[in-house]
Protein backbone atom coordinates (compact mmCIF):
# COMPACT_ATOMS: atom_id res chain seq x y z
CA UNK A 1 122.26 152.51 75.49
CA UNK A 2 124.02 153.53 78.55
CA UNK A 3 126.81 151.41 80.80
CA UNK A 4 123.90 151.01 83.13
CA UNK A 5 121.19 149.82 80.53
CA UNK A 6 123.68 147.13 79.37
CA UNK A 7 124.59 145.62 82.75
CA UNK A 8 121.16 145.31 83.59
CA UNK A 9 120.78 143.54 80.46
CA UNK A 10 124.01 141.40 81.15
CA UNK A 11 121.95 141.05 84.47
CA UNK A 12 118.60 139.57 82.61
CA UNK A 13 120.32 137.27 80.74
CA UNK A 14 122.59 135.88 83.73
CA UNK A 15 118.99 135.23 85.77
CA UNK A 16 117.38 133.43 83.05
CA UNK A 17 120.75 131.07 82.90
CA UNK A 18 120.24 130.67 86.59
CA UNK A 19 116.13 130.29 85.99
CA UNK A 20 117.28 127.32 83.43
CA UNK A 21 119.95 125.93 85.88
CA UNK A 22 116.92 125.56 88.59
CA UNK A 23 114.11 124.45 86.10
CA UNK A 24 116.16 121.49 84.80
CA UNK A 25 117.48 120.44 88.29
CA UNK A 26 114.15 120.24 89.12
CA UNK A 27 113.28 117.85 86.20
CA UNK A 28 116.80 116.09 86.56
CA UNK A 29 116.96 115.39 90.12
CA UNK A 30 112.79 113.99 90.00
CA UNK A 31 113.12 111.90 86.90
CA UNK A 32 117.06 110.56 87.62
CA UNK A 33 116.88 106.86 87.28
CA UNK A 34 117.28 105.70 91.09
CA UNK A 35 118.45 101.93 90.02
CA UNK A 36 121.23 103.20 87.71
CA UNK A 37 122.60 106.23 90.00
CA UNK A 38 122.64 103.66 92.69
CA UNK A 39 125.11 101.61 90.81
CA UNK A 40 127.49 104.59 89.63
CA UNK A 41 127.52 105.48 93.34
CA UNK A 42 128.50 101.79 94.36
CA UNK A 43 131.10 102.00 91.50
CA UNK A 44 132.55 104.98 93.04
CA UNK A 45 130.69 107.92 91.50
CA UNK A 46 130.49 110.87 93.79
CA UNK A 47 128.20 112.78 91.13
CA UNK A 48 126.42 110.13 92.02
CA UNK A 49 126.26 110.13 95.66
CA UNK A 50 125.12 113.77 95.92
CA UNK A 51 122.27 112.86 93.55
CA UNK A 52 121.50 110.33 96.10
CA UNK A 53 121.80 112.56 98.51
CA UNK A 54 119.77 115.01 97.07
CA UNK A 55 117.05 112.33 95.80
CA UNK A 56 116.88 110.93 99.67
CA UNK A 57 115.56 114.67 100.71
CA UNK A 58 113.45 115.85 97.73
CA UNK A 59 111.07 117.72 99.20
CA UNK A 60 113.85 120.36 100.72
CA UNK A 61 115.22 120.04 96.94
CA UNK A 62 112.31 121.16 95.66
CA UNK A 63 111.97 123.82 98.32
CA UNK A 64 115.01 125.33 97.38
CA UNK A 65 114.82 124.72 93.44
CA UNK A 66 111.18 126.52 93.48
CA UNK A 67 112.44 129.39 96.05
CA UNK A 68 115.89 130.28 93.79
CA UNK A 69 113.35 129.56 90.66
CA UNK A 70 110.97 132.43 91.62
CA UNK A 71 113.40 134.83 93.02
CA UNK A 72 115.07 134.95 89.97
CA UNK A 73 112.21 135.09 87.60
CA UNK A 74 110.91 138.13 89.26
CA UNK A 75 114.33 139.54 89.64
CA UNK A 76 114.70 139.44 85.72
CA UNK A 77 111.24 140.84 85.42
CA UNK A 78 112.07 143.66 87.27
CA UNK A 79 115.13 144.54 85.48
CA UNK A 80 113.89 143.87 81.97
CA UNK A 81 110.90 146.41 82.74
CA UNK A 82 112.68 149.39 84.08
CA UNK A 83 115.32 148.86 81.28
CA UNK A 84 112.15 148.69 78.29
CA UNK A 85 110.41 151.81 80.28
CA UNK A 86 113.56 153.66 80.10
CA UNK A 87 113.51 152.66 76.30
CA UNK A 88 110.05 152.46 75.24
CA UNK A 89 108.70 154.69 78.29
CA UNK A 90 105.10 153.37 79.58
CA UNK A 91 104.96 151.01 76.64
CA UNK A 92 108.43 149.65 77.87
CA UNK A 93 105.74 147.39 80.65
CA UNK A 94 103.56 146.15 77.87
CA UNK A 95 107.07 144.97 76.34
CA UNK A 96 108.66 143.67 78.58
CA UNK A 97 106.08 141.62 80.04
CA UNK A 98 105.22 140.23 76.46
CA UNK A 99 109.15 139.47 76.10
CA UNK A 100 109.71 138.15 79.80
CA UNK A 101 106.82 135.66 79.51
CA UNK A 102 108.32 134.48 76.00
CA UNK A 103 111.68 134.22 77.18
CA UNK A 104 110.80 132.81 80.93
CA UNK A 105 108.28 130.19 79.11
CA UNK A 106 110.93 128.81 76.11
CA UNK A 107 114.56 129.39 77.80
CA UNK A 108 113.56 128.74 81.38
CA UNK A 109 110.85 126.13 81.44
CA UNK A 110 110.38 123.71 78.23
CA UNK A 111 113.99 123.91 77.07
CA UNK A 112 115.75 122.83 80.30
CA UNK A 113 112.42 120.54 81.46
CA UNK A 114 112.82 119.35 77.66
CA UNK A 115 116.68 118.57 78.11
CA UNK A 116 116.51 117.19 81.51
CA UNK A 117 113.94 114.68 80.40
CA UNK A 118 115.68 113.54 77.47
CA UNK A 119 118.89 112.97 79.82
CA UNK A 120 117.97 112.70 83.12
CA UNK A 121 121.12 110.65 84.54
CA UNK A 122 123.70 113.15 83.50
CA UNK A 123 121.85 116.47 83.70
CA UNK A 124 121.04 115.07 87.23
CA UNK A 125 125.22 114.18 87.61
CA UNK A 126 126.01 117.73 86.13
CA UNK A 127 123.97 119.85 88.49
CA UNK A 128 124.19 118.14 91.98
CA UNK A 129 127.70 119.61 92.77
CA UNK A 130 126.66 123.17 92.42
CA UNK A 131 123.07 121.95 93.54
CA UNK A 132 124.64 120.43 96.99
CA UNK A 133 125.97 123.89 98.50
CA UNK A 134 122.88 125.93 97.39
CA UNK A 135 120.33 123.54 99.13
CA UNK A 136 122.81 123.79 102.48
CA UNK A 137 122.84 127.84 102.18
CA UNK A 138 118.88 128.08 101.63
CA UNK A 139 118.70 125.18 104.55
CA UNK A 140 116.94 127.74 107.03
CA UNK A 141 114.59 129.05 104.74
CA UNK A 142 113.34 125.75 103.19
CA UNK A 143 113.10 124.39 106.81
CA UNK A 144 110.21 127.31 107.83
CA UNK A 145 108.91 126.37 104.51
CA UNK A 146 108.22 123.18 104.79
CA UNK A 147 106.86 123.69 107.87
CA UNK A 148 104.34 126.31 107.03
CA UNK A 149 103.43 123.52 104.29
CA UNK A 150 103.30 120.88 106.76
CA UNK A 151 100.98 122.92 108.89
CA UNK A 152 98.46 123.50 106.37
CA UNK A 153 98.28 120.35 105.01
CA UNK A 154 96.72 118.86 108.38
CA UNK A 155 94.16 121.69 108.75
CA UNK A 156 92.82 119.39 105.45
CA UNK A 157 93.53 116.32 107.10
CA UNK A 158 96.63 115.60 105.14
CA UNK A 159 99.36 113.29 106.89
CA UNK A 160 102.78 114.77 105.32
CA UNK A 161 104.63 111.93 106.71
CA UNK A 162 102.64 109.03 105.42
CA UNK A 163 104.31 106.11 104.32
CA UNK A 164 104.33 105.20 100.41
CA UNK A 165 101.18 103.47 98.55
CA UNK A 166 103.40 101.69 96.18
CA UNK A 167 105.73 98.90 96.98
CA UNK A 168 108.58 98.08 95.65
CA UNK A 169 107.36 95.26 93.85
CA UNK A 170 104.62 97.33 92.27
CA UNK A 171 106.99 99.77 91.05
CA UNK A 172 108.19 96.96 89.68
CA UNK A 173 105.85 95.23 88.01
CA UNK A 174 104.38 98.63 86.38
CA UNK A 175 107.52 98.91 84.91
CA UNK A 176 107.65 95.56 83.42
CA UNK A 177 104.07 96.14 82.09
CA UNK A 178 104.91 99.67 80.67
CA UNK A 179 108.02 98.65 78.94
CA UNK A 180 106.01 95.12 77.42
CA UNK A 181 103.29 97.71 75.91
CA UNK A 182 106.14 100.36 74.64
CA UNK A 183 108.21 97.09 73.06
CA UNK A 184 111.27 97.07 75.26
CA UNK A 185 110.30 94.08 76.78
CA UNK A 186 109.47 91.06 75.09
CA UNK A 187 106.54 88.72 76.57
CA UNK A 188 108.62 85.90 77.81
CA UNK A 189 111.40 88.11 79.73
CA UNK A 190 107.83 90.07 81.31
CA UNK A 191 106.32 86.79 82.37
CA UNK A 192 109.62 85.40 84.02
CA UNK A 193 110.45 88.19 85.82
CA UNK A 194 106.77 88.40 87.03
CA UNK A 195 106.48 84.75 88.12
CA UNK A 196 109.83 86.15 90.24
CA UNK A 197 107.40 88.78 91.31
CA UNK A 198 104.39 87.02 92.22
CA UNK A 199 106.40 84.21 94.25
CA UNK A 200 105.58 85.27 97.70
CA UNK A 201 101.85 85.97 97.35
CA UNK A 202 101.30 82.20 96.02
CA UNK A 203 100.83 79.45 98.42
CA UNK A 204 101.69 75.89 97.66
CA UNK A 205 98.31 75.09 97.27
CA UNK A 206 97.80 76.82 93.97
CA UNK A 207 100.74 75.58 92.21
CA UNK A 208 100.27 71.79 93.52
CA UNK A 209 99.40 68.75 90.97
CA UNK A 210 96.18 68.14 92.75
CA UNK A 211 95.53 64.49 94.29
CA UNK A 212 92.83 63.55 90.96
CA UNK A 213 96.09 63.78 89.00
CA UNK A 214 98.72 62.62 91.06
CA UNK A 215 100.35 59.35 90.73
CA UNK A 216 100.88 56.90 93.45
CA UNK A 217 101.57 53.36 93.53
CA UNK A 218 99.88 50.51 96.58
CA UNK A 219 103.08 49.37 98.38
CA UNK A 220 101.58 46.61 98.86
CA UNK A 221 102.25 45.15 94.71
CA UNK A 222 104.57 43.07 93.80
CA UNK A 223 108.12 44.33 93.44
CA UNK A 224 108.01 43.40 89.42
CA UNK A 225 104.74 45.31 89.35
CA UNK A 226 106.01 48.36 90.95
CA UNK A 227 109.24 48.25 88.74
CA UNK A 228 106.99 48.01 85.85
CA UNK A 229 104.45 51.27 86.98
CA UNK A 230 107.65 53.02 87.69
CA UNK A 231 108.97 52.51 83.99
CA UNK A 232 105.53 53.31 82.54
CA UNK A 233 105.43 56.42 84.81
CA UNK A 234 106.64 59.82 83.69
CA UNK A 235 107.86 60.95 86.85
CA UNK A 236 111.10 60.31 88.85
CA UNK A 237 109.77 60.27 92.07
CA UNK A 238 106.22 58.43 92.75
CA UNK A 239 104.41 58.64 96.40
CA UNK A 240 103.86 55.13 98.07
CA UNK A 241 100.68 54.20 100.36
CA UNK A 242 99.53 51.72 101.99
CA UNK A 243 95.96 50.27 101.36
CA UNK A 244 94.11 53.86 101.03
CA UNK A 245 96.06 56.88 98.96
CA UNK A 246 95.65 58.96 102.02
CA UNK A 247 97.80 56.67 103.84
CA UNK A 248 101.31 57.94 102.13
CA UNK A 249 104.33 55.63 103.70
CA UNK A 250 107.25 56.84 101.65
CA UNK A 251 108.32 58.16 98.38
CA UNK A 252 110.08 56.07 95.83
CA UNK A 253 113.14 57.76 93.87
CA UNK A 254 113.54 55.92 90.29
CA UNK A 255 117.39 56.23 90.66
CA UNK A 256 117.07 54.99 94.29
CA UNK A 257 115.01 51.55 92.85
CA UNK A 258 117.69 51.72 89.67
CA UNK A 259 120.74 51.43 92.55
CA UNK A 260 119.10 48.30 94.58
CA UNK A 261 118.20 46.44 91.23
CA UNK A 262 121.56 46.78 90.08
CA UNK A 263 123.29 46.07 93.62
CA UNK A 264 120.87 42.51 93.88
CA UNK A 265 121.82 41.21 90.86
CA UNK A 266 118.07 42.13 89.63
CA UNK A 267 117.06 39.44 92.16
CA UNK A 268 113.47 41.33 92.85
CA UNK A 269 112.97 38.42 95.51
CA UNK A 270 115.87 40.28 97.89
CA UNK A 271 114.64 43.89 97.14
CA UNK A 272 112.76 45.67 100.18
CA UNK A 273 111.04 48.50 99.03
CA UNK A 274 109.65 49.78 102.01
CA UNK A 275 113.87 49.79 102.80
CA UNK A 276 114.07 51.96 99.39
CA UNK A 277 111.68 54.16 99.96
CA UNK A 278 112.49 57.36 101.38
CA UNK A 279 110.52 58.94 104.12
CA UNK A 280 107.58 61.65 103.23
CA UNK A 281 107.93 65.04 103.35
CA UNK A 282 104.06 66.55 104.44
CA UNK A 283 103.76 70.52 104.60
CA UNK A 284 100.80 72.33 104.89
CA UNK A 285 98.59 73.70 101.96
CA UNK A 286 99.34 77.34 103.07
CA UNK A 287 102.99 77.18 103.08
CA UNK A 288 104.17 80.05 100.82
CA UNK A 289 105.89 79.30 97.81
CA UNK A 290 109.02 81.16 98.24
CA UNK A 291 109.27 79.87 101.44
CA UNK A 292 109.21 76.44 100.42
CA UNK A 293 111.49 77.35 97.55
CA UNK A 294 113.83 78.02 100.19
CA UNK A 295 113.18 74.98 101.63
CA UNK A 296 113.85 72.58 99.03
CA UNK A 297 117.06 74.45 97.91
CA UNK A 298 118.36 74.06 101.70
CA UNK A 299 117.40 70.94 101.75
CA UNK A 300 118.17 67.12 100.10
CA UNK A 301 114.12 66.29 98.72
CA UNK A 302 112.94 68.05 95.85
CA UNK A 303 109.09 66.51 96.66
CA UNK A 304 106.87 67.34 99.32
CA UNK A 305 103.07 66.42 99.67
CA UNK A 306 100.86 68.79 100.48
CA UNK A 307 97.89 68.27 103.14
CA UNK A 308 94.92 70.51 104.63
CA UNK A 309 94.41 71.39 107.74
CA UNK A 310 93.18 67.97 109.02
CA UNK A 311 95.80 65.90 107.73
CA UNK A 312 94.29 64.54 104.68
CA UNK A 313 96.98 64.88 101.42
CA UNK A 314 95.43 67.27 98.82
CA UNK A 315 98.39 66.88 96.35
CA UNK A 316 102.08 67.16 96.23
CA UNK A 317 104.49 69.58 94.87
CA UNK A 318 108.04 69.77 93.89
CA UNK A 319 111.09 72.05 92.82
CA UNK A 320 110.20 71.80 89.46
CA UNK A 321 106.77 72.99 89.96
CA UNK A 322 107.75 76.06 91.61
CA UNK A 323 110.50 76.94 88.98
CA UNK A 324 107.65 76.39 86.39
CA UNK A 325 106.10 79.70 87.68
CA UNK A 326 109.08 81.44 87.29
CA UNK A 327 110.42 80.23 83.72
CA UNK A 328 106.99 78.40 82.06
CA UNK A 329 106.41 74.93 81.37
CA UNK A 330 109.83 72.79 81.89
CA UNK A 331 109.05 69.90 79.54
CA UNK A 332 111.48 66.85 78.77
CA UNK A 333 111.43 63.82 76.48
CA UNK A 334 109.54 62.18 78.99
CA UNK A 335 106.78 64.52 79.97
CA UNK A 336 103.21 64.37 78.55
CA UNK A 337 102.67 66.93 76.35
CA UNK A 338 99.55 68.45 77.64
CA UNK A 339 98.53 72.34 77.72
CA UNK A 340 95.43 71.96 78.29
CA UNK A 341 94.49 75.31 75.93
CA UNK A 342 93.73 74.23 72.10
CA UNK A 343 92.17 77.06 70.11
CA UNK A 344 89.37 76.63 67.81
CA UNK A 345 88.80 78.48 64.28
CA UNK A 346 86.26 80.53 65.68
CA UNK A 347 88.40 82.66 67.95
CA UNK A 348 87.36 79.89 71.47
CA UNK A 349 89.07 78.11 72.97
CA UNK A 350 88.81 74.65 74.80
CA UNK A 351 90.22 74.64 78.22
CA UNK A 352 90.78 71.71 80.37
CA UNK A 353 88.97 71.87 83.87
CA UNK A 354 92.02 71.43 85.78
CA UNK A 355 93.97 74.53 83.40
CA UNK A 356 95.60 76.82 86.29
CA UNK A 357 94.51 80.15 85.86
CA UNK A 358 97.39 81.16 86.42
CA UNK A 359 98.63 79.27 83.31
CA UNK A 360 95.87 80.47 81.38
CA UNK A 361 96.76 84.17 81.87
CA UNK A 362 100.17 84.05 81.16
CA UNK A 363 99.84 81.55 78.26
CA UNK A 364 97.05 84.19 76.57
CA UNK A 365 97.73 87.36 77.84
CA UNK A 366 94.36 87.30 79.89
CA UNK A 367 93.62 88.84 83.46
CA UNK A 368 91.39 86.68 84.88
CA UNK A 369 91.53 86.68 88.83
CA UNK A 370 92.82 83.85 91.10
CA UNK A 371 91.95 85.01 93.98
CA UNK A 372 89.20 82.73 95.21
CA UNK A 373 89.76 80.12 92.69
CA UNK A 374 92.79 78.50 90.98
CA UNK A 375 91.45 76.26 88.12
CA UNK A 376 89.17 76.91 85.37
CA UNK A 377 86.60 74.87 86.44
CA UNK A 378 86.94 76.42 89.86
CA UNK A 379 86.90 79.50 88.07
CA UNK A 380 83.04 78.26 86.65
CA UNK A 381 82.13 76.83 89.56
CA UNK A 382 82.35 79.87 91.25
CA UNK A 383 80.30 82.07 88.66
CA UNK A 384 77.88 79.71 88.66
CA UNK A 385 77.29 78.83 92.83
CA UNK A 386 76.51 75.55 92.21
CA UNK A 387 78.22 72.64 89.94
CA UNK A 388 77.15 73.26 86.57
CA UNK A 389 75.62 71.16 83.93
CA UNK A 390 77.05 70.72 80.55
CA UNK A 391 75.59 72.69 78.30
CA UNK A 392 75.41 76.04 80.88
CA UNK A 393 76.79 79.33 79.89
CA UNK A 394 78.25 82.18 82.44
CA UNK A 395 79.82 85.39 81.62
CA UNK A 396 82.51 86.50 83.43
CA UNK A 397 85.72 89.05 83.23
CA UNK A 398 84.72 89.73 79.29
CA UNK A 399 84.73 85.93 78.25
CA UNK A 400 82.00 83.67 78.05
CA UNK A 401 82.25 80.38 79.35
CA UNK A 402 80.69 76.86 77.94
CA UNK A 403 80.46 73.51 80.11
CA UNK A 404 81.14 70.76 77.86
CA UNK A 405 81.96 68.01 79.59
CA UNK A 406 81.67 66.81 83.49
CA UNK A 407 82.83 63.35 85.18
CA UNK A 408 80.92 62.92 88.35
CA UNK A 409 80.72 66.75 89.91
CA UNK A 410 84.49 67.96 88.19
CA UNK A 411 84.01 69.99 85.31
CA UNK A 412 86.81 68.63 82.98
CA UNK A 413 86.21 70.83 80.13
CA UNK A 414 85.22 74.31 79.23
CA UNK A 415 84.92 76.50 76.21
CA UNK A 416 86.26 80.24 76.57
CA UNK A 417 85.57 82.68 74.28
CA UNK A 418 85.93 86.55 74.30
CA UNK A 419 82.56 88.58 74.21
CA UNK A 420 82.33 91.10 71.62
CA UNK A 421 81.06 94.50 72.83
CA UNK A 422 77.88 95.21 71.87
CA UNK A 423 77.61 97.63 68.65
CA UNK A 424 75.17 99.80 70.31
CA UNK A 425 76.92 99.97 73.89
């Protein structure tokens, strides 16, 4: 071979190094781990900056990656065929586009694509200092580019500029949910970090102890009486009314009614609860629940009750409820233990009618929707347009649902169990 045959050879090879330099930038700078070179640029990283910096204008990246890319390709094309046709003569084109395509396909594509997805972080770190200069040169270029692009993307009705379909908190959550299927992510850490998640699209009104199971206490008993219902009660702080439950006067702290036994000598005769009490806190039923997480943090009351739109209290709801659908059930030695889910040997299970669904998801993996209900026997009630009978059966979402038992017109339990496909569907 001659000097000249061996430089353009020299030549080929140094192009496909620069065709596997732009190939795995391209897979690098796409698949980089934004969260992570976000923190080695806060720690001082400036490897990590220019990725940033190259990440905030992909689309010029790209530009320039795919330009450099193609020019090149065809460069080393060109060379490798008039150095085979000096060779091989006119089967030198048959060669060299056999080895070209080989070489192109393994050396310039799958092996850096290959290596920049196994190690995206530092082949992304490793490239953007010689990456940063070439996308500044090829600036111009990339700029008519793009808007040549730009241009023929609204002759098909294509808005270049349109804002993002996925939020944050949807990339978010499909993260969680891909890394619980792949393993990395164990159920309870998914769940938590969900509840986190789902915070601000909850209102208080689906996470409130309803006012069928909330306890309150006539202010009007005797003072020994209402010691006594406090004892027996599992709860620290207990709403006070005054001759109808929808009258609420105050709220009565255990600790608070501990204090002014203690400071009259347990003389009940001198103790004024109404004096005790502390004043109610009423928000409305569509408060959202971050915001009144917010609330209750700023604030000194942990317990708020919860009314509609005319005034009338629908239930209360407290810190501990809203933490709940964050981090689960919070259960102490004096809560009653009641899930409300017991599972029978047949693969159903028995639900109680007031079960959130939201509890019922999360405690079974399901995906039932909450949308337009929040209990299960809302959830029934709603399938079945009318209040249903024990005895009744409705499908819905895959499962098939059994009244058992109702007390006046509230379903108080159901009986959930998965349908089976049918063999010949």
């Amino acid at each position: 071979m001659t000097p000249a045959l061996w430089f353009a050879s020299a030549a080929i090879v140094a192009l496909l190094a620069m065709s596997f330099f732009f190939s795995g930038s391209e897979t690098a700078i796409t698949a980089a781990s934004r969260s992570r070179i976000y923190q080695l640029a806060k720690s001082g990283s400036a490897r990590a900056r220019m990725v940033e910096q190259l990440s905030a204008e992909k689309e010029r990246v790209i530009g320039v990656i795919l330009l450099g890319n193609n020019i090149v390709n065809i460069l080393a094309s060109t060379l490798a065929a008039s150095v085979l046709i000096q060779l091989f003569g006119e089967a030198g084109i048959a060669y060299s586009t056999i080895a070209m395509t080989a070489a192109v396909v393994v050396f310039s594509e799958v092996l850096p694509k290959t290596l920049a997805i196994l190690r995206p972080d530092p082949f992304a770190l490793f490239v953007a200092p010689i990456l940063r200069p070439i996308v500044t040169i090829f600036a111009p270029v990339t700029l008519g580019v793009q808007a040549l692009v730009r241009a023929i993307l609204r002759l098909f009705g294509i808005t270049p500029d349109q804002g993002r379909d996925v939020t944050g908190h949807e990339e978010i959550r499909g993260t969680l949910d891909l890394l619980h299927s792949e393993g990395e992510v164990v159920k309870s850490d998914r769940d938590r970090l969900g509840g986190l998640l789902d915070l601000r699209e909850l209102r208080v009104a689906d996470i409130m102890v309803h006012r069928t199971r909330m306890v309150a206490l006539d202010i009007g008993m005797t003072v020994a009486e209402l010691i006594q219902a406090v004892l027996d009660s599992a709860y620290t702080r207990i709403p006070l009314y005054r001759d109808n439950p929808d009258n609420i006067v105050g709220v009565l702290h255990a600790k608070d009614l501990l204090r002014a036994v203690l400071k009259s000598g347990a003389d009940l005769d001198r103790l004024d609860i109404t004096a005790i009490a502390s004043a109610p806190w009423f928000i409305p039923d569509t408060t959202p629940a971050d915001a009144q997480l917010n609330a209750f943090l700023k604030g000194q009351s942990h317990f708020a009750l919860v009314v509609d739109e005319y005034g009338d209290v629908q239930g209360h709801v407290t810190l501990e409820d809203i933490l709940e659908e964050i981090v689960g059930a919070i259960s102490d030695e004096h809560d009653e233990q009641v899930t409300g889910i017991t599972r029978q040997s047949d693969g159903s299970y028995l639900l109680d009618g007031g079960l959130p669904i939201r509890d019922l998801n999360r405690a079974l993996d399901w995906e039932l929707p909450d949308d337009e209900f929040t209990t299960v026997a809302g959830l029934v009630i709603h399938v079945a347009r009318m209040i249903p009978e024990p005895g009744q059966v409705h499908d819905f979402g895959g499962f098939r649902f059994t009244v058992l038992r109702k007390v006046r017109n509230r379903v108080t339990q159901v009986r959930a169990k998965p349908i089976e496909p049918d063999a010949t569907g």
